[in-house]
Protein backbone atom coordinates (compact mmCIF):
# COMPACT_ATOMS: atom_id res chain seq x y z
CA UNK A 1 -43.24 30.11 -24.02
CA UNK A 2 -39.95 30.50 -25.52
CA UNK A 3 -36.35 29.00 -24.60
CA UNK A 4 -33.23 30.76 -25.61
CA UNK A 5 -30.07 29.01 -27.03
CA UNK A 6 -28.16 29.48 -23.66
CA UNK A 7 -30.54 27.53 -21.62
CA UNK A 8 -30.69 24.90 -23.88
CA UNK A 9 -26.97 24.50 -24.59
CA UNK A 10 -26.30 24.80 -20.79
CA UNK A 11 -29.06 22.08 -20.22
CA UNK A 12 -27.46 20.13 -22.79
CA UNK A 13 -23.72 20.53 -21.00
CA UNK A 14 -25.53 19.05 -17.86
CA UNK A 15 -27.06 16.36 -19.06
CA UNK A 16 -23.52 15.84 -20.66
CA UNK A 17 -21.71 15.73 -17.33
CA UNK A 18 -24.61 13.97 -15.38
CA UNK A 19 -24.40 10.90 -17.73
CA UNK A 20 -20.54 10.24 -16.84
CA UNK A 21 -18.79 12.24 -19.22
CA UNK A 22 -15.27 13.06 -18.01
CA UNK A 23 -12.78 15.59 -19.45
CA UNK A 24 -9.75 14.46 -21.48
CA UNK A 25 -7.54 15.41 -19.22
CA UNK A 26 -8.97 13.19 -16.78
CA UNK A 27 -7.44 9.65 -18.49
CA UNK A 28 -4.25 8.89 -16.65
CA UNK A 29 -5.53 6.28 -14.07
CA UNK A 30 -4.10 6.15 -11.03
CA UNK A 31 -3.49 2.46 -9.43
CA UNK A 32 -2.28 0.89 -6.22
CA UNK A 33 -0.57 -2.05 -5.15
CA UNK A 34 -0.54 -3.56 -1.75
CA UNK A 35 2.64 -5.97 -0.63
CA UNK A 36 2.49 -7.94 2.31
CA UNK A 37 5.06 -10.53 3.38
CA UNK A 38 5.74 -12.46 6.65
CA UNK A 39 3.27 -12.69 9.87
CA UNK A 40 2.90 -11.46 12.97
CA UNK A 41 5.71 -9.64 14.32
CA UNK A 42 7.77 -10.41 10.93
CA UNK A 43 4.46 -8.70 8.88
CA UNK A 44 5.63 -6.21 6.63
CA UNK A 45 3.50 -4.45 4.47
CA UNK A 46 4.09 -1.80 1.56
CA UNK A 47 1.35 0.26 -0.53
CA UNK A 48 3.05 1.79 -4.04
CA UNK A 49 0.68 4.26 -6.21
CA UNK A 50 2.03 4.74 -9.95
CA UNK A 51 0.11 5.46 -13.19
CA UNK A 52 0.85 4.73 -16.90
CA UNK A 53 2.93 6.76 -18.78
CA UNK A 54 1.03 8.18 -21.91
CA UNK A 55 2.59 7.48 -25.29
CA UNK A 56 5.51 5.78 -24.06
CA UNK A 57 5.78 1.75 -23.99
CA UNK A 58 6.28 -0.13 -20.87
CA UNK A 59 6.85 3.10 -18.75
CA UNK A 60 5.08 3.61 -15.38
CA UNK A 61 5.70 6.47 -12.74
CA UNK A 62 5.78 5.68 -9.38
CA UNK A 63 4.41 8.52 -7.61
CA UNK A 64 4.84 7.44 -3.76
CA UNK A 65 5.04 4.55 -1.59
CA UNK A 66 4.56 3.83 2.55
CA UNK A 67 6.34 0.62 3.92
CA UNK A 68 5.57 -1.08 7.27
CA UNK A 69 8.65 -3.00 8.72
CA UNK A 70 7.98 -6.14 11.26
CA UNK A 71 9.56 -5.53 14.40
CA UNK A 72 13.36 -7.50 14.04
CA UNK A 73 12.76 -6.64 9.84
CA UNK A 74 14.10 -3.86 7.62
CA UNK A 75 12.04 -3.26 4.71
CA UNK A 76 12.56 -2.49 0.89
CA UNK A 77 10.49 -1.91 -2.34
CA UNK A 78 11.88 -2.24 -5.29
CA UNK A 79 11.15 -2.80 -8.88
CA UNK A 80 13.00 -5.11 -11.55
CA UNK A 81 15.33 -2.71 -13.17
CA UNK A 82 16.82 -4.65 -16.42
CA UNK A 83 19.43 -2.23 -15.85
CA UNK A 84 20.59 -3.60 -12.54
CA UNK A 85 23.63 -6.05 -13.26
CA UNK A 86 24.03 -7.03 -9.34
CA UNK A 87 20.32 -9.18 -8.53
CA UNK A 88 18.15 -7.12 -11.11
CA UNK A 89 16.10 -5.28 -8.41
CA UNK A 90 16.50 -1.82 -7.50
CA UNK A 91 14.97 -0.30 -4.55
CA UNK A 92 12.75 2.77 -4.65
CA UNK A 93 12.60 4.04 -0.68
CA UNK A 94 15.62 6.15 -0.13
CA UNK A 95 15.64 3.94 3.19
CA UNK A 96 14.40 1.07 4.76
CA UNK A 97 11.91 1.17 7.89
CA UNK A 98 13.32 -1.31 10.69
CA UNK A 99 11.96 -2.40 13.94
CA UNK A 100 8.28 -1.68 13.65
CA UNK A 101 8.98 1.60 11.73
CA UNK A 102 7.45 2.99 8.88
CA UNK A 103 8.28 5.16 5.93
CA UNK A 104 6.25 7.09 3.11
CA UNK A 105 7.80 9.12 0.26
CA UNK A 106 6.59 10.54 -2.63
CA UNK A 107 8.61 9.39 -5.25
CA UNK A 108 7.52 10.56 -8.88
CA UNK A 109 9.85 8.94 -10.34
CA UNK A 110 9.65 6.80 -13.99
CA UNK A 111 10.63 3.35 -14.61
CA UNK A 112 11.13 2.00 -17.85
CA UNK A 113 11.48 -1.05 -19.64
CA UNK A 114 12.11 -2.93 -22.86
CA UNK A 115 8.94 -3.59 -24.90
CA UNK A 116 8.07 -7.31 -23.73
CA UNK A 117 9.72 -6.87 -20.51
CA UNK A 118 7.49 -7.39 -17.66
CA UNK A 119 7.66 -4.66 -14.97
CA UNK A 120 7.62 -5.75 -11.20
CA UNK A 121 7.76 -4.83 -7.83
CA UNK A 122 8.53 -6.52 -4.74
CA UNK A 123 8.54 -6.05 -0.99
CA UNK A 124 11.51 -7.52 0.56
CA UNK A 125 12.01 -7.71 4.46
CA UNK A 126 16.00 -8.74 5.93
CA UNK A 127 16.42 -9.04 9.66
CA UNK A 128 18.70 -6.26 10.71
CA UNK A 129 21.91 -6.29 9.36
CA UNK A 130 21.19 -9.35 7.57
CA UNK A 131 22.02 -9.82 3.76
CA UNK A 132 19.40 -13.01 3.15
CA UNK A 133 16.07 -12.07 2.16
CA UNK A 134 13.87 -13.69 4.72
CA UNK A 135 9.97 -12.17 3.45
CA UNK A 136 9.10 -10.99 0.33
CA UNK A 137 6.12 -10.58 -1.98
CA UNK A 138 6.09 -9.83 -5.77
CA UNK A 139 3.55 -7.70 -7.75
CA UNK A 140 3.17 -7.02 -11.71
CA UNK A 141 2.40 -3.31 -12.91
């Protein structure tokens, strides 16, 4: 019995894919980090999804982010921009959730730093209208 060339190569391509071989296109990994500060009714949470930035050094994209607020806390995510010449953080939600709220928003956005620099986020919760951070919790990218 014979086999012709096409069945073999597209037995071969199978066996290919079968065993774990993924496209090139396929290498940007996508991660997550969970924040979570305070307890109870101050228990704020946040969830941020980014990837790497190919080629470029210490440059990650934030792609989107949900926050949880506690119910008397509004809540912020934001990364350590060495840009920022107030506190060094700057926040990536367009707003905060308060009371109990929530917020998600896809962000796509890149942040960049100098080589050696260590990239950061943080969740940080303030009771409403306050100016004192009273919850927070600190991640590295």
């Amino acid at each position: 019995m014979r086999i012709s060339a096409l069945s073999v190569t597209a037995a071969a391509m199978a066996a290919t894919i079968a065993g774990g071989a993924v496209p090139a296109a396929a290498d940007t990994l996508v991660s997550t980090v969970n924040l979570e500060a305070g307890a109870g009714l101050h228990r704020n949470s946040a969830t941020v999804t980014y990837e790497r930035v190919d080629g470029a050094v210490n440059s990650v994209k934030i792609i989107s982010l949900q926050a949880f607020s506690g119910e008397p806390d509004c809540v912020w995510v934001e990364w350590n921009d060495p840009k920022d010449v107030e506190d060094g953080w700057t926040a990536l939600n367009s707003e905060p959730p308060c009371h109990g709220g929530s917020l998600g928003e896809t962000i796509n956005q890149i942040i960049k730093a100098p080589k050696g620099y260590q990239l950061k986020i943080r969740l940080v919760a303030y009771h409403d209208g306050g100016i004192e951070v009273i919850h927070k919790d600190i991640a590295k990218l």
